[in-house]
N, C-alpha and C. Protein backbone atom coordinates (compact mmCIF):
# COMPACT_ATOMS: atom_id res chain seq x y z
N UNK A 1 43.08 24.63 -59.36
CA UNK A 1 43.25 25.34 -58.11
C UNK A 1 44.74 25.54 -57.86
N UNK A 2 45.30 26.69 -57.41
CA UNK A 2 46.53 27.26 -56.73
C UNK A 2 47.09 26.43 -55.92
N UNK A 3 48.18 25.91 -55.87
CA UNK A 3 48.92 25.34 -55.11
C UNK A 3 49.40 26.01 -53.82
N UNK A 4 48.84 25.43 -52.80
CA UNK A 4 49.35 25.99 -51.43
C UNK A 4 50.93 25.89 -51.55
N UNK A 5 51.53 27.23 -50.67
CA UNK A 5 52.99 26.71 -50.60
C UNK A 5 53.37 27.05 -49.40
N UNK A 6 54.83 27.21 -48.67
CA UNK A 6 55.23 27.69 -47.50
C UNK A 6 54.52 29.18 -47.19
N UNK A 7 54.87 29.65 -48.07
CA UNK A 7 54.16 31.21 -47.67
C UNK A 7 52.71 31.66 -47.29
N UNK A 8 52.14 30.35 -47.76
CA UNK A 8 50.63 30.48 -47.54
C UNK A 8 50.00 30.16 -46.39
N UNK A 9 50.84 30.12 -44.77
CA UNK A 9 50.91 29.35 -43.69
C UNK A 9 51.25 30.52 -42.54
N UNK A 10 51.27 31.85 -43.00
CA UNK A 10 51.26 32.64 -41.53
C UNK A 10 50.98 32.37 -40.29
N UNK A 11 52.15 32.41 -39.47
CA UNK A 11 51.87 31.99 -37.90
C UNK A 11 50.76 33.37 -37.52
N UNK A 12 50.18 32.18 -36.83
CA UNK A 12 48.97 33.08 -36.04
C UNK A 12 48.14 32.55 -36.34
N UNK A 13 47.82 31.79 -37.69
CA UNK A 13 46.22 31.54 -38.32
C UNK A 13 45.82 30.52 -38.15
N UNK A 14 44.23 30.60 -37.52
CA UNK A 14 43.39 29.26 -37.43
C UNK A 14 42.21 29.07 -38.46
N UNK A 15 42.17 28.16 -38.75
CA UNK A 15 41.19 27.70 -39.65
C UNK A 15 40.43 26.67 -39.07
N UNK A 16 39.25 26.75 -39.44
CA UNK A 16 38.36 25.45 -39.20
C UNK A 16 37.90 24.71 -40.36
N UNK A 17 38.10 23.30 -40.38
CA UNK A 17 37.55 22.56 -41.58
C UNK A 17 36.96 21.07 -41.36
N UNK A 18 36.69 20.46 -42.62
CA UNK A 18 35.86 19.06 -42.18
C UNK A 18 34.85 18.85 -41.35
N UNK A 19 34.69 17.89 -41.74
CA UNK A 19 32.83 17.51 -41.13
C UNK A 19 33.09 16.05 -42.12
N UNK A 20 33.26 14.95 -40.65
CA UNK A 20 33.38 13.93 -40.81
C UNK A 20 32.29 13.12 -39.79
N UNK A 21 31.66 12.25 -39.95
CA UNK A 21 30.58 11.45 -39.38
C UNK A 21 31.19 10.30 -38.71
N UNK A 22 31.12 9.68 -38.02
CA UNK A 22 32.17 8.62 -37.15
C UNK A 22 30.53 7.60 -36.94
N UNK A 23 30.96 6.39 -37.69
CA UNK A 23 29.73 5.29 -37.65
C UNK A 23 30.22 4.03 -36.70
N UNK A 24 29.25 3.88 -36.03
CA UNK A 24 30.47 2.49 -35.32
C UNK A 24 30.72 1.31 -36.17
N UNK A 25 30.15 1.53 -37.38
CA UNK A 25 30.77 0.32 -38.25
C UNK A 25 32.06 0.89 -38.72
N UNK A 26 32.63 1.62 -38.95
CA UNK A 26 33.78 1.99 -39.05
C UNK A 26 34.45 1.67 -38.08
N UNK A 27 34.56 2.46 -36.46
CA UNK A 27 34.73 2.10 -35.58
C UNK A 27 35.24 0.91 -35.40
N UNK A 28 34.55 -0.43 -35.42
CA UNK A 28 34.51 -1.98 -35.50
C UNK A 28 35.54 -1.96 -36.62
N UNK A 29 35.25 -1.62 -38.07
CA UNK A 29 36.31 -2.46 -39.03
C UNK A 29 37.39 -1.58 -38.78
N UNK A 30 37.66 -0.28 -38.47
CA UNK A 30 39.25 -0.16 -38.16
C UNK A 30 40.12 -0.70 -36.82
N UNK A 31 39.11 -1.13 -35.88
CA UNK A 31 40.03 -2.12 -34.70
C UNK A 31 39.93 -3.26 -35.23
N UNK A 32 39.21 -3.89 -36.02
CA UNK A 32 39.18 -5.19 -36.43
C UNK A 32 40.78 -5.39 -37.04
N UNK A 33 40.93 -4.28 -37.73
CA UNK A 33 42.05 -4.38 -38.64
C UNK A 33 43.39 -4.03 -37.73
N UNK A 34 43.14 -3.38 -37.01
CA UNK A 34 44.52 -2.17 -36.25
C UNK A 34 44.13 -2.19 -35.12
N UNK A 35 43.60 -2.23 -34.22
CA UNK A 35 43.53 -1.91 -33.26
C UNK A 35 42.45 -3.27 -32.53
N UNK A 36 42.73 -3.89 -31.83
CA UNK A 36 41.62 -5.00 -32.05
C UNK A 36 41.26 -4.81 -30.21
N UNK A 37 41.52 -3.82 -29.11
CA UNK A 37 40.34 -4.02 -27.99
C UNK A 37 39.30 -3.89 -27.90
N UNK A 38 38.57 -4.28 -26.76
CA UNK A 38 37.20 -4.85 -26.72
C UNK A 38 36.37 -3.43 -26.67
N UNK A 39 37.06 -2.32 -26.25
CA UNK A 39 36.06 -1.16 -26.19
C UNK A 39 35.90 -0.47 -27.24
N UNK A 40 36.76 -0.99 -28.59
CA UNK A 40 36.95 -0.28 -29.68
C UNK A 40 36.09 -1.32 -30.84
N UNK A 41 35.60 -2.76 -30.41
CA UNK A 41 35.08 -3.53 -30.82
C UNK A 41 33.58 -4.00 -31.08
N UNK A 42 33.18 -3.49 -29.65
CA UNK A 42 31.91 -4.34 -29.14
C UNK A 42 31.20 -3.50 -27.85
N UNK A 43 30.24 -2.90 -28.81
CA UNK A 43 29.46 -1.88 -27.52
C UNK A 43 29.26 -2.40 -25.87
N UNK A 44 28.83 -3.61 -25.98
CA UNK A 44 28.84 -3.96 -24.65
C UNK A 44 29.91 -4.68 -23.93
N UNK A 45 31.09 -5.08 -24.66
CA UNK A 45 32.19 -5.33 -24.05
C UNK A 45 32.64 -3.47 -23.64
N UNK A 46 32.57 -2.44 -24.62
CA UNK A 46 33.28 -1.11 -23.86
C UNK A 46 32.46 -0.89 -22.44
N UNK A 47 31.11 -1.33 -22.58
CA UNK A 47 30.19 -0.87 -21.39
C UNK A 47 31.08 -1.47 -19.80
N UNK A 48 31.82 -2.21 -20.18
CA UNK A 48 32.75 -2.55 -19.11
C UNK A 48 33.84 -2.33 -18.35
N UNK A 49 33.55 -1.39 -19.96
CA UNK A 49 35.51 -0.14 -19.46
C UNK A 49 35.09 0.79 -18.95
N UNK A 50 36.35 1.38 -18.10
CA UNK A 50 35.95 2.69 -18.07
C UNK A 50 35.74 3.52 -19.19
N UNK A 51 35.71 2.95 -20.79
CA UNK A 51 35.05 3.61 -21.92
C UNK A 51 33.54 4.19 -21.84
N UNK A 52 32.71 2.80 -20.73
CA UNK A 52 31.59 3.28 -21.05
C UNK A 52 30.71 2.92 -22.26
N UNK A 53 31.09 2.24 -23.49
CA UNK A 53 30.94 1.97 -24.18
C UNK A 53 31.82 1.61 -25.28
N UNK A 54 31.00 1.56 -26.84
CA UNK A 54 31.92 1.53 -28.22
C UNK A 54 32.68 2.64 -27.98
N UNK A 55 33.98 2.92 -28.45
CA UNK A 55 34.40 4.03 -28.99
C UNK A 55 36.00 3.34 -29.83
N UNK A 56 35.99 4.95 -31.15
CA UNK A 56 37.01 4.93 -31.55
C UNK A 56 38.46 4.81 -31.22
N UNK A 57 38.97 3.88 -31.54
CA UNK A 57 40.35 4.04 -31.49
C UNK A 57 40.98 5.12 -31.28
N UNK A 58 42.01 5.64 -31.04
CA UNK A 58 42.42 7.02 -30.87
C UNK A 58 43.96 6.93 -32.45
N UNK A 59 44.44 5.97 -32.81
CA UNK A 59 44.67 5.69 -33.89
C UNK A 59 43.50 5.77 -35.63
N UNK A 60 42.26 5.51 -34.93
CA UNK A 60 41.43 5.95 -36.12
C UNK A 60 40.99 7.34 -36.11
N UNK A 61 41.00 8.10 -35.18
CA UNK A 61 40.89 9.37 -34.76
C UNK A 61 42.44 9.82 -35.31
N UNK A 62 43.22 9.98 -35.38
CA UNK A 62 44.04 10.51 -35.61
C UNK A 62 44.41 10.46 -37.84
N UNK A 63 43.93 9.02 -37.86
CA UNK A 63 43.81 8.83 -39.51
C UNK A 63 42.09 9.50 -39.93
N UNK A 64 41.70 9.77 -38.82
CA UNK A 64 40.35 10.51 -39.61
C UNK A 64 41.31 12.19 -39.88
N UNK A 65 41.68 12.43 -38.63
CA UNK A 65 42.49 13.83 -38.76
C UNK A 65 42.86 13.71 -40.34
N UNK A 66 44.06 12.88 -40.52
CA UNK A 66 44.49 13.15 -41.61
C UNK A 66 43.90 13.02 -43.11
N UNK A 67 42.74 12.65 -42.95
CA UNK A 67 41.93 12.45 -44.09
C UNK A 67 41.22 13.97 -44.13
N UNK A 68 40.49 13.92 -42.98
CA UNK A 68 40.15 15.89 -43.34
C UNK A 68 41.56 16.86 -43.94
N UNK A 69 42.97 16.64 -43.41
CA UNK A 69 43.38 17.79 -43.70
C UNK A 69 44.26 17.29 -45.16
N UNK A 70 44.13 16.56 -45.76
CA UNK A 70 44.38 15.96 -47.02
C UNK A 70 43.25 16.73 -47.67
N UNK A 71 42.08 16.33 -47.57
CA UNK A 71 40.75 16.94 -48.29
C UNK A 71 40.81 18.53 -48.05
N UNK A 72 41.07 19.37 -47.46
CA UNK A 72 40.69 20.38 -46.85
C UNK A 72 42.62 21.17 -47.53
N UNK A 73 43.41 20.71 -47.39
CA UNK A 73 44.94 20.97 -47.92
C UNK A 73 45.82 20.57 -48.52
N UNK A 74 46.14 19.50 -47.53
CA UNK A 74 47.56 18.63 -48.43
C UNK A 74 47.50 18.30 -49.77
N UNK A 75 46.38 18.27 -50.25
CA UNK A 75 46.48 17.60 -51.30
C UNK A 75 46.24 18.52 -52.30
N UNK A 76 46.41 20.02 -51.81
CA UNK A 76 45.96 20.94 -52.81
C UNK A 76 47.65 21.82 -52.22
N UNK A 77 48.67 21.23 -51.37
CA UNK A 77 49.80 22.08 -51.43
C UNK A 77 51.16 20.89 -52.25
N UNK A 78 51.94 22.43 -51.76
CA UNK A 78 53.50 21.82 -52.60
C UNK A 78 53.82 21.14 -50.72
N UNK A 79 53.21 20.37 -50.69
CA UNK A 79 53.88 19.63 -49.19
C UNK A 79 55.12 18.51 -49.34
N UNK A 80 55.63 18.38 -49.02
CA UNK A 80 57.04 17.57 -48.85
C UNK A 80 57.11 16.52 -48.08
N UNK A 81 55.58 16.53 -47.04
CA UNK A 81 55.87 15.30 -46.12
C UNK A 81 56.04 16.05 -45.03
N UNK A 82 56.65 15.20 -43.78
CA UNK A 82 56.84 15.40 -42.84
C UNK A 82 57.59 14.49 -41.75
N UNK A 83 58.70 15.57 -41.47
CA UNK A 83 59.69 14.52 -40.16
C UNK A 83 58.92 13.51 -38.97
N UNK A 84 57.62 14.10 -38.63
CA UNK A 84 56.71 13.48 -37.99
C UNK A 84 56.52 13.88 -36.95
N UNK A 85 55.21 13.64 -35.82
CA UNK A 85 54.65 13.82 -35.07
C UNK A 85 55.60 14.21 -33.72
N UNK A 86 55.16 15.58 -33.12
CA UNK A 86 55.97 15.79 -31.79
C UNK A 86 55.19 15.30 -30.54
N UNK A 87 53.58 15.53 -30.67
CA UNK A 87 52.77 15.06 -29.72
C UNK A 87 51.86 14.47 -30.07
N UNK A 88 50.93 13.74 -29.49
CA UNK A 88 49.64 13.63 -29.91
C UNK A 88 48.91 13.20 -28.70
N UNK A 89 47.93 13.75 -28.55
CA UNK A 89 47.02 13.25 -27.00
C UNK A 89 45.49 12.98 -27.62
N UNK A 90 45.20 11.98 -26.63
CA UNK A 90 43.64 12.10 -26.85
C UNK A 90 42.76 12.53 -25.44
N UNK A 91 42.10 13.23 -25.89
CA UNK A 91 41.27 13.70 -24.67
C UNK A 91 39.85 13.43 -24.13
N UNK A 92 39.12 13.20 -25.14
CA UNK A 92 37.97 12.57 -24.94
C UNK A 92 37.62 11.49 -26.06
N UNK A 93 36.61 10.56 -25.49
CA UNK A 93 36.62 9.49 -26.25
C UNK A 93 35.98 9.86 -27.66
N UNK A 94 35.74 9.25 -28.68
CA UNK A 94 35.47 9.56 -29.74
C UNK A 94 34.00 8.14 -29.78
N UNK A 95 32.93 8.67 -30.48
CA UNK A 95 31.55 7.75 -30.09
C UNK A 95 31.23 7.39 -31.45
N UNK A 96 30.17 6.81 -31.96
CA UNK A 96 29.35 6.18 -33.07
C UNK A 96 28.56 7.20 -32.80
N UNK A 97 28.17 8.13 -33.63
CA UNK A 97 27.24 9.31 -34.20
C UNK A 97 27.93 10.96 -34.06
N UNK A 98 29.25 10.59 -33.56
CA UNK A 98 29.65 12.11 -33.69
C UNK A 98 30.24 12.61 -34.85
N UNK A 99 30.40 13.74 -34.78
CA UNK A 99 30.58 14.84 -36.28
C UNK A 99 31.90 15.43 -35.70
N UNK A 100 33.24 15.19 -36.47
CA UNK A 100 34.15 15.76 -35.79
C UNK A 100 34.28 16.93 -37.27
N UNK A 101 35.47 17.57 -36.84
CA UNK A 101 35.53 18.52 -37.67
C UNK A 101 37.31 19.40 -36.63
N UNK A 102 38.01 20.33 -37.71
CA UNK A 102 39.43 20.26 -37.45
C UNK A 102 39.76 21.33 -36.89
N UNK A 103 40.40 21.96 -36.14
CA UNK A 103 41.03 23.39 -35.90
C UNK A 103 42.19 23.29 -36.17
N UNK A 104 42.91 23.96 -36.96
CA UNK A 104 44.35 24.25 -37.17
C UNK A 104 45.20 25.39 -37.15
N UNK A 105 46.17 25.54 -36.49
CA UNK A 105 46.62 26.59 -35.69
C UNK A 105 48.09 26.31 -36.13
N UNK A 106 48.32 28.10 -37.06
CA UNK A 106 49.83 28.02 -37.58
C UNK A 106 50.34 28.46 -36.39
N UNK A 107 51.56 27.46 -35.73
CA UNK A 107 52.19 28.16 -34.58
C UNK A 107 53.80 28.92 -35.08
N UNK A 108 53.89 28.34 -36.05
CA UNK A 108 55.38 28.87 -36.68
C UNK A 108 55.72 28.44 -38.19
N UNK A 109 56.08 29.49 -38.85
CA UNK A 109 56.73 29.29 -40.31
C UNK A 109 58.20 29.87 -40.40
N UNK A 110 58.98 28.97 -41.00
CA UNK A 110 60.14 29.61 -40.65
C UNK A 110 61.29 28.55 -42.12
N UNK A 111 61.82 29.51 -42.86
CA UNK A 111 62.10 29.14 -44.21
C UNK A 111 63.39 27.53 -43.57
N UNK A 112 63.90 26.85 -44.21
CA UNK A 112 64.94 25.96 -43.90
C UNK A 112 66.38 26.03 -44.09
N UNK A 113 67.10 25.89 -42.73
CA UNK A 113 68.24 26.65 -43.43
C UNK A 113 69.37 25.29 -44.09
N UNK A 114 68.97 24.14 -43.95
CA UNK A 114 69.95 23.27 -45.12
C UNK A 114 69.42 22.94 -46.30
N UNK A 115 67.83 23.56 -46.51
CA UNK A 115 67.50 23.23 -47.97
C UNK A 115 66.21 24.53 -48.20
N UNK A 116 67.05 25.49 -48.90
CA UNK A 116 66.85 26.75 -49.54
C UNK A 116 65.45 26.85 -49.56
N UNK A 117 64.86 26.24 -50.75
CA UNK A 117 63.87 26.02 -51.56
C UNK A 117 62.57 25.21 -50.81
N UNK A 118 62.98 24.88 -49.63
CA UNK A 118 61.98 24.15 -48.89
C UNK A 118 61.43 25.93 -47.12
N UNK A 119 60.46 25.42 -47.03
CA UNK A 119 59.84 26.24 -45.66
C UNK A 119 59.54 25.35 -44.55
N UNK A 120 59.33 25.14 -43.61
CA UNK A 120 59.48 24.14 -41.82
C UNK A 120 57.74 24.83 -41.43
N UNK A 121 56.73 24.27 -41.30
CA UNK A 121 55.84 25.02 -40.84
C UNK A 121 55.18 24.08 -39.65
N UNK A 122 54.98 24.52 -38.56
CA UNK A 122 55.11 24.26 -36.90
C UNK A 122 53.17 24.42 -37.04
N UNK A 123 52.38 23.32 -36.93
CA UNK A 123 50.75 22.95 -36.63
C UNK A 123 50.86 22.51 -35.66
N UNK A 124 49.77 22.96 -34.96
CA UNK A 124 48.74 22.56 -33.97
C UNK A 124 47.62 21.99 -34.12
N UNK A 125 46.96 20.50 -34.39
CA UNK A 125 45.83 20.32 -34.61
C UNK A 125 44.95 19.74 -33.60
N UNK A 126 43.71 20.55 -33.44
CA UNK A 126 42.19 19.90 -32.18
C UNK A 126 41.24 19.69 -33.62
N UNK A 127 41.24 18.35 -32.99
CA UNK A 127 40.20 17.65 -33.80
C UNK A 127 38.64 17.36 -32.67
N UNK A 128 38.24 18.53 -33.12
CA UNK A 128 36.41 18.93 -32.24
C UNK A 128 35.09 17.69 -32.36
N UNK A 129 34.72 17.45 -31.78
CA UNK A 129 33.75 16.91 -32.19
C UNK A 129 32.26 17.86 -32.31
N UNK A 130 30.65 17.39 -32.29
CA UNK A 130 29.96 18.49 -32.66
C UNK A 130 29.59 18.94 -32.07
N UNK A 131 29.71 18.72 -30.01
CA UNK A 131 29.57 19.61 -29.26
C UNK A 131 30.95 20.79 -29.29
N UNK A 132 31.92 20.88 -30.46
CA UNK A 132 33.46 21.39 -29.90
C UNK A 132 34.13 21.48 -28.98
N UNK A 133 33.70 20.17 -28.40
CA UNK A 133 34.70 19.37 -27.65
C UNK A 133 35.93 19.19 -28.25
N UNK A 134 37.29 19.22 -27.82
CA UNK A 134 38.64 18.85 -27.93
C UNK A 134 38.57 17.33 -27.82
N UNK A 135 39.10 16.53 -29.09
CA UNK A 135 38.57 15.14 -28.44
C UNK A 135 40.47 14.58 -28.53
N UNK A 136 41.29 15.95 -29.70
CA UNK A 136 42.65 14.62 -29.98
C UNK A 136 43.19 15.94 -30.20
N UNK A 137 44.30 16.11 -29.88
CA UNK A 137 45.48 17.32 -30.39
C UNK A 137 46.38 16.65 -30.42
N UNK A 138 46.97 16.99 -31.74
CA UNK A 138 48.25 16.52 -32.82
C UNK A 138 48.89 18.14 -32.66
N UNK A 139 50.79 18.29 -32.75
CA UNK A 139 51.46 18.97 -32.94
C UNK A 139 52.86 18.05 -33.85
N UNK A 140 52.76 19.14 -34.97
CA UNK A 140 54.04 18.44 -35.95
C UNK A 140 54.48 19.71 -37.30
N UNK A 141 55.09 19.07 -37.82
CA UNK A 141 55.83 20.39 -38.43
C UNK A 141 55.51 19.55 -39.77
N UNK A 142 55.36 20.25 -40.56
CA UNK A 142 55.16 19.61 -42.36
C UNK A 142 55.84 20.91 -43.29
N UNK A 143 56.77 19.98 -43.78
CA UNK A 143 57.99 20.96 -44.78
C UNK A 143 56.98 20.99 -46.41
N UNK A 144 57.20 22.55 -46.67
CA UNK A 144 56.33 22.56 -47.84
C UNK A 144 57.75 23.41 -48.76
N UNK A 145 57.47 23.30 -50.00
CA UNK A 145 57.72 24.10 -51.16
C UNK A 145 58.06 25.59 -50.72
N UNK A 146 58.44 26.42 -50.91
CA UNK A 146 58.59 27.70 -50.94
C UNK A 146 58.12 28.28 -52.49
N UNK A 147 57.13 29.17 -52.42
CA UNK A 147 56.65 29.49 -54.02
C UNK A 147 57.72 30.10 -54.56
N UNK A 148 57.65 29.51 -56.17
CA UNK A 148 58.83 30.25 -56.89
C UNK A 148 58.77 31.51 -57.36
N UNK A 149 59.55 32.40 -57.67
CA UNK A 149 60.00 33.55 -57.22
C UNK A 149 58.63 34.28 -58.55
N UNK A 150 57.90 35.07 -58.56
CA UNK A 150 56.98 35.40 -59.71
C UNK A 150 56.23 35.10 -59.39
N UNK A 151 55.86 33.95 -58.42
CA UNK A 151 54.43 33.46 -58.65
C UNK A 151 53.32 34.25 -57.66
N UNK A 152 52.27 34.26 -57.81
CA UNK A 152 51.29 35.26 -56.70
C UNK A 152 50.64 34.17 -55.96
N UNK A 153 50.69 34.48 -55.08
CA UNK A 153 49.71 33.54 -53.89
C UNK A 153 48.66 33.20 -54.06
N UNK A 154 48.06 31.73 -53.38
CA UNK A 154 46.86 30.83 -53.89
C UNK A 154 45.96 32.19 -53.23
N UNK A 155 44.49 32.39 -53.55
CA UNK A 155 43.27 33.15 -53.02
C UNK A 155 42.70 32.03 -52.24
């Protein structure tokens, strides 16, 4: 498969991807590990929060993000990484049986002007669940490759 590169990132474009299942045993072993409160732990300890119940971390919500757009991109571009995160909010809770899935929104591409060969590309990500609900929006910039000069764009 074609290597995504800077050029392949036109501002304007949204895509939808992933379809990820959220189990509360997951749920449980990633606060067990990272995140250890009681609403992210123990269904009837959240029933006490204003959670309402179990729910995801908003830290495992955000590493589910990045596992869809690894599967779905990164790992099929010339990516470079990234200076890191400008925002990130969570908006609604994240549950044991929902189906999230990604919206990504090029807000800006724009080549780099202290390193030639590299492109700056400006995302927006809503991570939906399966009513497409907005449950987490991430904004951050990820520096990719610029394709070399000959080459034709991924299809």
């Amino acid at each position: 498969m074609d290597l995504l590169y800077f050029e392949d990132f036109p501002p304007g474009e949204i895509v939808q991807y992933g379809d990820m299942e959220v189990s509360a045993a997951r749920i449980v072993a990633f606060a067990e590990q990272f995140d250890p409160q009681p609403f992210h732990l123990d269904d009837a300890a959240g029933r006490e929060t204003m959670a309402g119940g179990l729910i995801a971390s908003g830290w495992h919500t955000a590493g589910m993000l990045m596992r869809m757009s690894c599967d779905y991109f990164l790992n099929r571009s010339a990516g470079e990484g990234s200076p890191g995160i400008a925002e990130v909010n969570w908006l609604k809770p994240v549950r044991p049986g929902d189906r999230l899935s990604v919206r990504r929104t090029t807000v800006s591409a724009r080549p780099s002007a202290s390193k030639p060969k590299l492109g700056i590309v400006d995302f927006s990500f809503e991570v939906l669940n399966q009513l497409g609900e907005v449950t987490m929006t991430q904004k951050n910039v990820i520096l990719f490759k610029r394709r070399p000069v000959g080459e034709e764009a991924a299809a």
